[in-house]
C-alpha atoms as a PDB file:
ATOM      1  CA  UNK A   1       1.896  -2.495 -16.105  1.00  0.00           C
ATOM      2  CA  UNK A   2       3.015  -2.397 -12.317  1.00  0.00           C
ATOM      3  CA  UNK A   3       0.959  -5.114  -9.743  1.00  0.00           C
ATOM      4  CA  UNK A   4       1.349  -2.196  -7.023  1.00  0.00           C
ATOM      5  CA  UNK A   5       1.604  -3.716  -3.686  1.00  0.00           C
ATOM      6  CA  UNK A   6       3.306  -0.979  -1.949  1.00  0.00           C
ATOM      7  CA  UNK A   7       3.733   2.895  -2.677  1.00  0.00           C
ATOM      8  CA  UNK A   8       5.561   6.100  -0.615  1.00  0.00           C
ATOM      9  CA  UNK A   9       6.636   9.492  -1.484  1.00  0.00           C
ATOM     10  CA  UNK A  10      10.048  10.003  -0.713  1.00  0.00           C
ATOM     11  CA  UNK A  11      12.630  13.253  -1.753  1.00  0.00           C
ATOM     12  CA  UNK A  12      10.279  14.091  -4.496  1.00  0.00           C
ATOM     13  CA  UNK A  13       9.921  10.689  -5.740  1.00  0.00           C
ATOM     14  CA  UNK A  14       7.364   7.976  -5.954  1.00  0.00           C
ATOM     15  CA  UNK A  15       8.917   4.392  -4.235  1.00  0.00           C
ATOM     16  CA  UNK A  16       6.748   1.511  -5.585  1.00  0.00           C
ATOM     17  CA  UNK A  17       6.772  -2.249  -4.883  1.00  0.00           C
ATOM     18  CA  UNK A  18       5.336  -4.539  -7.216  1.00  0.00           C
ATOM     19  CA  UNK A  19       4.015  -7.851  -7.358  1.00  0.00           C
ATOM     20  CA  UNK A  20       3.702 -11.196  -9.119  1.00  0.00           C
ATOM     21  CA  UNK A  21       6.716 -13.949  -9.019  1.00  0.00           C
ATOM     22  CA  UNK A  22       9.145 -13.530 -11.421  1.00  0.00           C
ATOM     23  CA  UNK A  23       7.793 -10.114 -12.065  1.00  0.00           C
ATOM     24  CA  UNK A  24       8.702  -8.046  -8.556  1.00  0.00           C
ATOM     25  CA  UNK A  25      10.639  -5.340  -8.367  1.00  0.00           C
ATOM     26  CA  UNK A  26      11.089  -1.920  -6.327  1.00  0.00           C
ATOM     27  CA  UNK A  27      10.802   1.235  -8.512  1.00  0.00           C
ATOM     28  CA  UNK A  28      11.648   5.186  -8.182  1.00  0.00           C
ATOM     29  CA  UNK A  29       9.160   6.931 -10.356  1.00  0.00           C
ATOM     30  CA  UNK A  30       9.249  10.685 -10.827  1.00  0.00           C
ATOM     31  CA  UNK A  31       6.021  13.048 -12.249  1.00  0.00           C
ATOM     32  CA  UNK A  32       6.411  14.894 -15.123  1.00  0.00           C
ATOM     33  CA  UNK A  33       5.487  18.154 -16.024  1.00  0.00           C
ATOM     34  CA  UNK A  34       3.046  17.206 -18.186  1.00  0.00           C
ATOM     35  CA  UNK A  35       1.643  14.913 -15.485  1.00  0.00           C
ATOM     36  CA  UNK A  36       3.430  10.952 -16.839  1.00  0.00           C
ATOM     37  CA  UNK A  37       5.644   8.951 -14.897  1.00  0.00           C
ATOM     38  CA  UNK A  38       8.834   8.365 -15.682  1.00  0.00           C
ATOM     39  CA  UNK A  39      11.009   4.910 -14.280  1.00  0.00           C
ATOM     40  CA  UNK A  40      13.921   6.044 -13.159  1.00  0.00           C
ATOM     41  CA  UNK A  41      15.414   3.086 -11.986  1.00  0.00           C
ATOM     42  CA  UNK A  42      14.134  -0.328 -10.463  1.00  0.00           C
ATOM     43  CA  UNK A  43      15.809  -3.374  -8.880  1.00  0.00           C
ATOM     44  CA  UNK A  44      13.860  -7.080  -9.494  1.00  0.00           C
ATOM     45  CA  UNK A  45      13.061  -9.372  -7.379  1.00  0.00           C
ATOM     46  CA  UNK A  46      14.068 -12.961  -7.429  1.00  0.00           C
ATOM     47  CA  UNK A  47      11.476 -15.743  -9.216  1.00  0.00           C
ATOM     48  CA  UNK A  48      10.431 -16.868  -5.750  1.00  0.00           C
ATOM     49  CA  UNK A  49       9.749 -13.349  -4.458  1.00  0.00           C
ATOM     50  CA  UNK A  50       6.980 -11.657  -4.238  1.00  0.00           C
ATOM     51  CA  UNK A  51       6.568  -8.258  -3.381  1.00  0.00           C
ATOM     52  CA  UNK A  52       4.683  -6.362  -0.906  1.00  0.00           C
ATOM     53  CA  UNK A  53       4.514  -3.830   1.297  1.00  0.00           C
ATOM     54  CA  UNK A  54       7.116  -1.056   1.487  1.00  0.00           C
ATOM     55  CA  UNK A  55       8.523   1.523   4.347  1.00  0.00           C
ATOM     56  CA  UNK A  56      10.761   4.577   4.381  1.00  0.00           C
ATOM     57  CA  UNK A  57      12.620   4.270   8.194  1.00  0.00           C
ATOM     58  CA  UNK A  58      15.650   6.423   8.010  1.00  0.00           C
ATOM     59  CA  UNK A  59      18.593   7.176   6.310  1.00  0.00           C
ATOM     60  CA  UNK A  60      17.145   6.751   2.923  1.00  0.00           C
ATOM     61  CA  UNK A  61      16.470   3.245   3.586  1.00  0.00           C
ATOM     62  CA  UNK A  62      13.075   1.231   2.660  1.00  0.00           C
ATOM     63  CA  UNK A  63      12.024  -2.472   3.748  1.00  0.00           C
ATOM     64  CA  UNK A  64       9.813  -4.233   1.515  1.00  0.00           C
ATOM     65  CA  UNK A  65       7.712  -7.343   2.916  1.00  0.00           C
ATOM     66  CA  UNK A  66       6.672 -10.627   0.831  1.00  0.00           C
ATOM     67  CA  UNK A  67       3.984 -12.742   0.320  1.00  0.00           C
ATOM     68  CA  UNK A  68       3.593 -15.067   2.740  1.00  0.00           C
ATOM     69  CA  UNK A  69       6.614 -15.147   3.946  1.00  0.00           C
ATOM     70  CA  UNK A  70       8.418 -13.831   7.546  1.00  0.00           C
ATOM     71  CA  UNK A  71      10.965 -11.850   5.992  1.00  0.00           C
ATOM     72  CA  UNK A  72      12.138  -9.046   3.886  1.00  0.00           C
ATOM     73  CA  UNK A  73      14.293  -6.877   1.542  1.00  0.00           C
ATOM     74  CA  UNK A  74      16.425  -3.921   2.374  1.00  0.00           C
ATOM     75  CA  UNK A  75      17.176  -1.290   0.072  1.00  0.00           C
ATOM     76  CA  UNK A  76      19.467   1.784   0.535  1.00  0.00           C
ATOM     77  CA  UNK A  77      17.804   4.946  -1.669  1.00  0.00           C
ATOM     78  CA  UNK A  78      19.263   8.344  -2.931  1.00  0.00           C
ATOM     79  CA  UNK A  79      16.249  10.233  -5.421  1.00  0.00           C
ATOM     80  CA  UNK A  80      16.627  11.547  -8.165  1.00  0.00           C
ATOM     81  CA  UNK A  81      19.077  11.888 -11.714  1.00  0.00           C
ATOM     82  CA  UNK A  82      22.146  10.857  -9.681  1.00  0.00           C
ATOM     83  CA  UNK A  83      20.430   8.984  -7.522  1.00  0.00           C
ATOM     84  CA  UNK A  84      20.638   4.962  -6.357  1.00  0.00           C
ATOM     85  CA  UNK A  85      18.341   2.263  -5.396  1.00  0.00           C
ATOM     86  CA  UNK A  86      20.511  -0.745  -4.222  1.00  0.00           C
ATOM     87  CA  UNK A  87      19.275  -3.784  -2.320  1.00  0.00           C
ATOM     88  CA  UNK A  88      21.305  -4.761   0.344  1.00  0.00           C
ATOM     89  CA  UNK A  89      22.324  -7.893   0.769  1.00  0.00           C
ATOM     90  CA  UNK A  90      21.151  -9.391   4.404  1.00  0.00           C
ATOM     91  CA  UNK A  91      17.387  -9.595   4.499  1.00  0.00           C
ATOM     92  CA  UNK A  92      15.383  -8.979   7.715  1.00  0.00           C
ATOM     93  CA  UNK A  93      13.392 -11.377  10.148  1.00  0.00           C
ATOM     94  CA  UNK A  94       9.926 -10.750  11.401  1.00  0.00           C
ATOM     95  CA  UNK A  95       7.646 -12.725  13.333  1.00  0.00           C
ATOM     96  CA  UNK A  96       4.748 -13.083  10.942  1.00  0.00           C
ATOM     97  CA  UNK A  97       4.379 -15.805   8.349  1.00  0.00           C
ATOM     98  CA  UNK A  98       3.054 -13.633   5.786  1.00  0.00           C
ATOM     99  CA  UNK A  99       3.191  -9.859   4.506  1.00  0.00           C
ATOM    100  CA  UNK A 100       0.982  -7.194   3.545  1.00  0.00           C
ATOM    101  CA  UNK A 101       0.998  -3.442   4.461  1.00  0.00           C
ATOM    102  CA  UNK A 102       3.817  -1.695   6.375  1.00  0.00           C
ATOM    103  CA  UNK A 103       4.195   1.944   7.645  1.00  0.00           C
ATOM    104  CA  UNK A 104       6.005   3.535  10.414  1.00  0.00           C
ATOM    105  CA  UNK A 105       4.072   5.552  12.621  1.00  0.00           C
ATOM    106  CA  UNK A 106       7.889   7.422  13.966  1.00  0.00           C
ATOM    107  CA  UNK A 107       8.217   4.672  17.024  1.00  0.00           C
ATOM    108  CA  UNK A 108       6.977   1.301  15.604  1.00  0.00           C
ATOM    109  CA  UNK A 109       6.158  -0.490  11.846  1.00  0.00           C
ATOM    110  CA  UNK A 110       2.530  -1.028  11.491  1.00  0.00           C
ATOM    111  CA  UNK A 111       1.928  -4.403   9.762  1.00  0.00           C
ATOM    112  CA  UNK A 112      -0.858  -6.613   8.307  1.00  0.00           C
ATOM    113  CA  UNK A 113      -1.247  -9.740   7.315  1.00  0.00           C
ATOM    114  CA  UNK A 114      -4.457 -10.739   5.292  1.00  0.00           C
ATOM    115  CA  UNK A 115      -6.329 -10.826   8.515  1.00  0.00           C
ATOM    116  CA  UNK A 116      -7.614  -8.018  11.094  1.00  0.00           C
ATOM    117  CA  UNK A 117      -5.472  -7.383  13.228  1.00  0.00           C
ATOM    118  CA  UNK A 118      -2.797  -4.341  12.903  1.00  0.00           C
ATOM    119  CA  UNK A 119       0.784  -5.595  13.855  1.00  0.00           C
ATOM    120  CA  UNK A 120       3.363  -3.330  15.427  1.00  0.00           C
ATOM    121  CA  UNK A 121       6.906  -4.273  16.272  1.00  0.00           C
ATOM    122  CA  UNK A 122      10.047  -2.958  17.288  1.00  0.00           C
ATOM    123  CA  UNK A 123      12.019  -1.375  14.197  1.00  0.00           C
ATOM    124  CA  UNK A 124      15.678  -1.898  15.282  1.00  0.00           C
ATOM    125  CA  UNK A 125      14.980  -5.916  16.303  1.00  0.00           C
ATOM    126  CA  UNK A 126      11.749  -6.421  14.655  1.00  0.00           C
ATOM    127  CA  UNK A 127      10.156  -7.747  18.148  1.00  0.00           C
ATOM    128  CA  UNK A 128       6.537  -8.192  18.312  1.00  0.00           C
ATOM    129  CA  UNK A 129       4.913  -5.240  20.262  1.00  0.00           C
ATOM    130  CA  UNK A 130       1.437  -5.266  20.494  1.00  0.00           C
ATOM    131  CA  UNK A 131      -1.406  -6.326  17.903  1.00  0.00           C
ATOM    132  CA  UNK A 132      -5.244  -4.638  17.919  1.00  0.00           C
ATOM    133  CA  UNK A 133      -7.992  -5.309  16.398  1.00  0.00           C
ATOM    134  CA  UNK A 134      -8.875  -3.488  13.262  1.00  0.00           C
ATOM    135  CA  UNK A 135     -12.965  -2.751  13.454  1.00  0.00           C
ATOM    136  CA  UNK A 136     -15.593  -0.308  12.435  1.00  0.00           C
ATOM    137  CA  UNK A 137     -18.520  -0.426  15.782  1.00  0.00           C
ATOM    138  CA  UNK A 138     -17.274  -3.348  16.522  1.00  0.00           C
ATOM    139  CA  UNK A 139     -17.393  -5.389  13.621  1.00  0.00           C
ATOM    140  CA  UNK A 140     -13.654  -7.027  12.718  1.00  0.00           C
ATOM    141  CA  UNK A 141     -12.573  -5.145   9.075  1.00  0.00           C
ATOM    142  CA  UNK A 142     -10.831  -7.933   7.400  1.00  0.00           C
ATOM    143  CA  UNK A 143      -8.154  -7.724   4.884  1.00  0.00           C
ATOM    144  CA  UNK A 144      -6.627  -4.429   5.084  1.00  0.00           C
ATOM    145  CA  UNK A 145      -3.669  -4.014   2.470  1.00  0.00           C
ATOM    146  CA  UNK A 146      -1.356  -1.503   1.705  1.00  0.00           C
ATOM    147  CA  UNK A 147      -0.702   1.606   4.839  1.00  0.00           C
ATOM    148  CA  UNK A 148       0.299   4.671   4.966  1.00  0.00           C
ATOM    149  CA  UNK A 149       0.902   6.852   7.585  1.00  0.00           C
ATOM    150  CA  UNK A 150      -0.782   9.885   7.223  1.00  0.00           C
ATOM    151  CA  UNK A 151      -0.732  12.779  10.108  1.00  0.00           C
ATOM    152  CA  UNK A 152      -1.884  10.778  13.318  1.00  0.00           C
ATOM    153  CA  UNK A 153      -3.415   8.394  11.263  1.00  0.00           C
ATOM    154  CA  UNK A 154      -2.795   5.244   9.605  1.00  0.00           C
ATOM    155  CA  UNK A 155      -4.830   4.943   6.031  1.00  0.00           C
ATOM    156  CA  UNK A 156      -5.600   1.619   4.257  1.00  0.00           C
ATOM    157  CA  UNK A 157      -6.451   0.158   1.677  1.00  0.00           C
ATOM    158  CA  UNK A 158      -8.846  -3.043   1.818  1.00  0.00           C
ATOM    159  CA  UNK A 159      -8.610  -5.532  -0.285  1.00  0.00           C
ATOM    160  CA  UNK A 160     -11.069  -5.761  -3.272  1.00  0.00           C
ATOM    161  CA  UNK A 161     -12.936  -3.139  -3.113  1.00  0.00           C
ATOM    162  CA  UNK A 162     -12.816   0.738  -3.953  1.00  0.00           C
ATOM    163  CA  UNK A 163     -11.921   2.081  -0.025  1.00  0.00           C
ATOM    164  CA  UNK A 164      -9.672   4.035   2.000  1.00  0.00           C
ATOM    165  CA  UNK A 165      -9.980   3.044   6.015  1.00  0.00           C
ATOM    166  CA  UNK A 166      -8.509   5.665   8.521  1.00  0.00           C
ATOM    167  CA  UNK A 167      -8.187   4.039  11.266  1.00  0.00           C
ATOM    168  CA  UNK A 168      -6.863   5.205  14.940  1.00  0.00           C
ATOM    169  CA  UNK A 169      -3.830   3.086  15.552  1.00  0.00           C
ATOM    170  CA  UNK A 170      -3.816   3.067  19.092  1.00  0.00           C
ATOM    171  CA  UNK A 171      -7.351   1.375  19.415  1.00  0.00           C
ATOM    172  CA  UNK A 172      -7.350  -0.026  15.991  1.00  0.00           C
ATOM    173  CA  UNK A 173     -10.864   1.370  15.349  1.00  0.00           C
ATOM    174  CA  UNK A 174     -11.606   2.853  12.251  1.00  0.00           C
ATOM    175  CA  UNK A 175     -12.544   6.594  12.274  1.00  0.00           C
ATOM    176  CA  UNK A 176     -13.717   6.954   8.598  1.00  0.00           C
ATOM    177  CA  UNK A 177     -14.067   5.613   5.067  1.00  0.00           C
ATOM    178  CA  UNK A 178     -12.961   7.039   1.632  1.00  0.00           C
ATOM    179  CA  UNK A 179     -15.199   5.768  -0.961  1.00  0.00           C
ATOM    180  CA  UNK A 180     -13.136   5.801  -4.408  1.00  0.00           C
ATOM    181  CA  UNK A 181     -16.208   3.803  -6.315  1.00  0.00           C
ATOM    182  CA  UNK A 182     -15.798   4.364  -9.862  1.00  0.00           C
ATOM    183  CA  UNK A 183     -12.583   6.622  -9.894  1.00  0.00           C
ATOM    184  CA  UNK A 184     -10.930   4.129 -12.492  1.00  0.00           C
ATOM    185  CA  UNK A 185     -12.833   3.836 -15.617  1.00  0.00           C
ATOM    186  CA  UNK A 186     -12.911   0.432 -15.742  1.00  0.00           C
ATOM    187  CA  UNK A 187     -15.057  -0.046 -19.309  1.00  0.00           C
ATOM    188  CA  UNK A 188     -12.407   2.192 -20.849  1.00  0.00           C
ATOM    189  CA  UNK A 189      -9.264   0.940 -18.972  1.00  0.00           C
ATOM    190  CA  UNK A 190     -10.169  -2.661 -20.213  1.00  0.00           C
ATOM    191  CA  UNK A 191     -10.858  -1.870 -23.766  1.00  0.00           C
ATOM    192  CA  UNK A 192      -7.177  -0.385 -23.812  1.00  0.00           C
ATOM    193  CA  UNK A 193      -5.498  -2.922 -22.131  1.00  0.00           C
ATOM    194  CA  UNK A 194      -6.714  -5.063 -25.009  1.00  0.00           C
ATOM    195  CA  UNK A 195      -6.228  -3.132 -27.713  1.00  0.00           C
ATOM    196  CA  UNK A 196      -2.484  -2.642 -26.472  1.00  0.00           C
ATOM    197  CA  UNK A 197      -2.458  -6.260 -25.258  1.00  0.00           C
ATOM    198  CA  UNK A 198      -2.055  -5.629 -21.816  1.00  0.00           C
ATOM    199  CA  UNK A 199      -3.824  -7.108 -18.523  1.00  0.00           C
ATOM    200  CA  UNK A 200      -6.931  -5.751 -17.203  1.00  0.00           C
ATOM    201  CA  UNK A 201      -6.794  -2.997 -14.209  1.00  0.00           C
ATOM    202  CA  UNK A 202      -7.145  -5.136 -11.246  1.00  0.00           C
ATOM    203  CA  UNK A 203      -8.139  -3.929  -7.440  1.00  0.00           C
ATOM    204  CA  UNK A 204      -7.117  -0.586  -5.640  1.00  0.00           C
ATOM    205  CA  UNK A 205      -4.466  -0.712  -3.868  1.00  0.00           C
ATOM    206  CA  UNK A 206      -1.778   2.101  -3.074  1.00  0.00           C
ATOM    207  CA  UNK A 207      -1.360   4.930  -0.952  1.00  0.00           C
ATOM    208  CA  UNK A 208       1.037   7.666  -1.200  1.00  0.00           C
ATOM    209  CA  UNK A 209       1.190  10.709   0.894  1.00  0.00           C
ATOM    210  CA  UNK A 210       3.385  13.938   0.140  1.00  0.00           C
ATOM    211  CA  UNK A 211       3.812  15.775   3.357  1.00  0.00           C
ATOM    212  CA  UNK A 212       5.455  18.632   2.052  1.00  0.00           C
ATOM    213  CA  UNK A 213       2.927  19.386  -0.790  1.00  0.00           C
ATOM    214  CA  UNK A 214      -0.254  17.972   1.112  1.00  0.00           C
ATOM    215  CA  UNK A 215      -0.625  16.116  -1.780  1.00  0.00           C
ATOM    216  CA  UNK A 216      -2.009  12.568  -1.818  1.00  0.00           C
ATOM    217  CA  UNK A 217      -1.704   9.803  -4.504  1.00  0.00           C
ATOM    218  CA  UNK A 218      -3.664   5.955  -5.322  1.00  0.00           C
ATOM    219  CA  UNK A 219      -3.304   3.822  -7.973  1.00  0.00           C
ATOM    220  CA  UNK A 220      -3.962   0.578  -7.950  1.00  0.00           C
ATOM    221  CA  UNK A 221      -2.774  -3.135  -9.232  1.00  0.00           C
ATOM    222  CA  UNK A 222      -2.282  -2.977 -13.190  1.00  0.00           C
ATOM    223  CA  UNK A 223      -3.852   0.307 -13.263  1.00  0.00           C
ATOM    224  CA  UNK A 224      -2.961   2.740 -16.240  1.00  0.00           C
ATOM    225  CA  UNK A 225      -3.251   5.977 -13.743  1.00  0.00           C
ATOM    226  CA  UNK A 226      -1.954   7.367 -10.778  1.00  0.00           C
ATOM    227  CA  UNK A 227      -4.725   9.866  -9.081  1.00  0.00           C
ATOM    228  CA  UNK A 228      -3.815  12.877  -7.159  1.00  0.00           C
ATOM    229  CA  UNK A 229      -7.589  12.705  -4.984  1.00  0.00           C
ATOM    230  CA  UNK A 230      -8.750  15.428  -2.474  1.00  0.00           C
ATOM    231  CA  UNK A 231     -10.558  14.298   0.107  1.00  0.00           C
ATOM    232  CA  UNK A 232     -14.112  15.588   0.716  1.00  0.00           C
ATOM    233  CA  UNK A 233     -17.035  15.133   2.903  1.00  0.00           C
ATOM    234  CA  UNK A 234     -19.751  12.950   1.786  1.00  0.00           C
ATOM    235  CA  UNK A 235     -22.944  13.919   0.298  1.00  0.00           C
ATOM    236  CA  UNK A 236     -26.166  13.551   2.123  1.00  0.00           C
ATOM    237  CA  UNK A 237     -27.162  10.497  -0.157  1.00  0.00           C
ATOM    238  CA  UNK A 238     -23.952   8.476   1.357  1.00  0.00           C
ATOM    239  CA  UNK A 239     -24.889   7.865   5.060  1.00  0.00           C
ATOM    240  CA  UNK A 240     -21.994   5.810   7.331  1.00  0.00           C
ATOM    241  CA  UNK A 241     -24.008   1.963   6.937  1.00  0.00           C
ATOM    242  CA  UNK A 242     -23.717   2.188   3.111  1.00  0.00           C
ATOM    243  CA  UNK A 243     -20.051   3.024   3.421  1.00  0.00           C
ATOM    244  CA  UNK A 244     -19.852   0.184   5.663  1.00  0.00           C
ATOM    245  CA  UNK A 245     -21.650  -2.338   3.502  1.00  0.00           C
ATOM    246  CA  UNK A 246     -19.743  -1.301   0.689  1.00  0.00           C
ATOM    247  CA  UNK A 247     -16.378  -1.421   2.623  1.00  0.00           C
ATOM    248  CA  UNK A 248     -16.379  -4.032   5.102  1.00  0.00           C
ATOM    249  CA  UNK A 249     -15.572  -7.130   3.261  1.00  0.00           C
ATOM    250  CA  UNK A 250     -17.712 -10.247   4.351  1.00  0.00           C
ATOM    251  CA  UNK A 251     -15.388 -13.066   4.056  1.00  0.00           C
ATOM    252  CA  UNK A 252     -11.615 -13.101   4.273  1.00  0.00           C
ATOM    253  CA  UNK A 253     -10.519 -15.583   1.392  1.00  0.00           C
ATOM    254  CA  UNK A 254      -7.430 -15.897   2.288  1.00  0.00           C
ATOM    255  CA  UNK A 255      -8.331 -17.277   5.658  1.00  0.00           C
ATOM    256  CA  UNK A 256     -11.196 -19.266   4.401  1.00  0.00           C
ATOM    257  CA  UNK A 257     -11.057 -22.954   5.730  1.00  0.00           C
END
């Protein structure tokens, strides 16, 4: 039911921001044995909000970005039973007009903004650093959603289609592709949602990385599952052009004029 726009593992705990206006919020999720996720508590948006990204910097606090817009929420977190998730009440500046993915590479946040370029700025004034160019042998990979840092590397998704791009933050080039095609049942998801009278599964989109159990999690917007996924070489069948074709979107159109 969640429009996932943002995800992080945190303290044994899932941190998600969702989407849509009127229907954002920021939720703690923790698995269950039996491998469900529970809500264990959330904190909504207002109307005119709409949610996006979402960081861990320190102290147990998260930023979320919003949609098209230059600025953001605070939240101060605690997992767990007796646990908190409040939203504080100032609201942070940045220099973009718009929001997508955010991660924190340990020195800088690592934005996007429905374009190509990776943003990083300054995390205690939120000054613009640096930008580079986000690009696969040289061709511009537009679109890139929701990051996470992962090791020395910054994974993300791309918007509207079925792919994980690592990329090398320092040169902004991408280093490999995850191919996720068909990991969401899509035939069977929809037939659900209507029989329960739910939406349809839209895109991928979320990344969550567990560095103490090596474990790593995706889900995506309105999707029914989230996937634990190992990553594993490709077969000989997949060369590196197909992944490209497949992943490399061909128009941006959100920037379409």
């Amino acid at each position: 039911k969640a429009f996932t726009q943002g995800l992080l593992w945190l303290n044994g705990s899932l941190y998600e921001s969702t989407g849509l206006y009127g229907r954002s919020t920021v939720r703690e999720l923790r698995l269950t044995d039996s491998g469900d996720t529970e809500v264990v508590r959330r904190s909504k948006l207002k109307k005119e909000d709409f949610g996006e990204g979402l960081v861990h910097w320190r102290n147990g606090e998260l930023l979320q970005l919003l949609w098209r817009k230059g600025e953001g929420i605070r939240y101060q977190v605690q997992s767990g039973p007796d646990g908190k998730l409040k939203k504080l009440p100032e609201r942070f500046q940045t220099p973009l007009s718009d929001g997508w993915g955010l991660a924190f590479d340990g020195k800088s946040f690592l934005l996007t903004d429905s374009g190509h370029e990776l943003i990083f700025l300054e995390p205690e004034t939120l000054r613009l650093e640096k930008k580079v160019d986000i690009s696969d042998n040289g061709v511009l990979v537009e679109m890139v959603n929701e990051l996470e840092w992962i090791g020395n590397e910054l994974w993300g998704n791309v918007f509207g289609n079925e792919c994980l791009a690592r990329i090398d933050p320092a040169s902004g080039a991408v280093t490999g592709w995850v191919l996720l095609e068909g990991i969401i049942d899509r035939r069977q998801a929809e037939a659900e949602a209507r029989a329960a009278g739910r939406e349809p599964p839209d895109i991928l989109n979320g990344i969550a990385w567990d560095p103490e159990g090596q474990r790593l999690f995706v889900t995506g917007k309105l999707w029914p599952t989230l996937y634990e996924i190992e990553v594993t070489p490709a077969p000989p069948s997949l060369n590196l052009q197909r992944a490209r074709d497949v992943c490399i979107p061909k128009t941006n159109i959100f920037r379409m004029r």
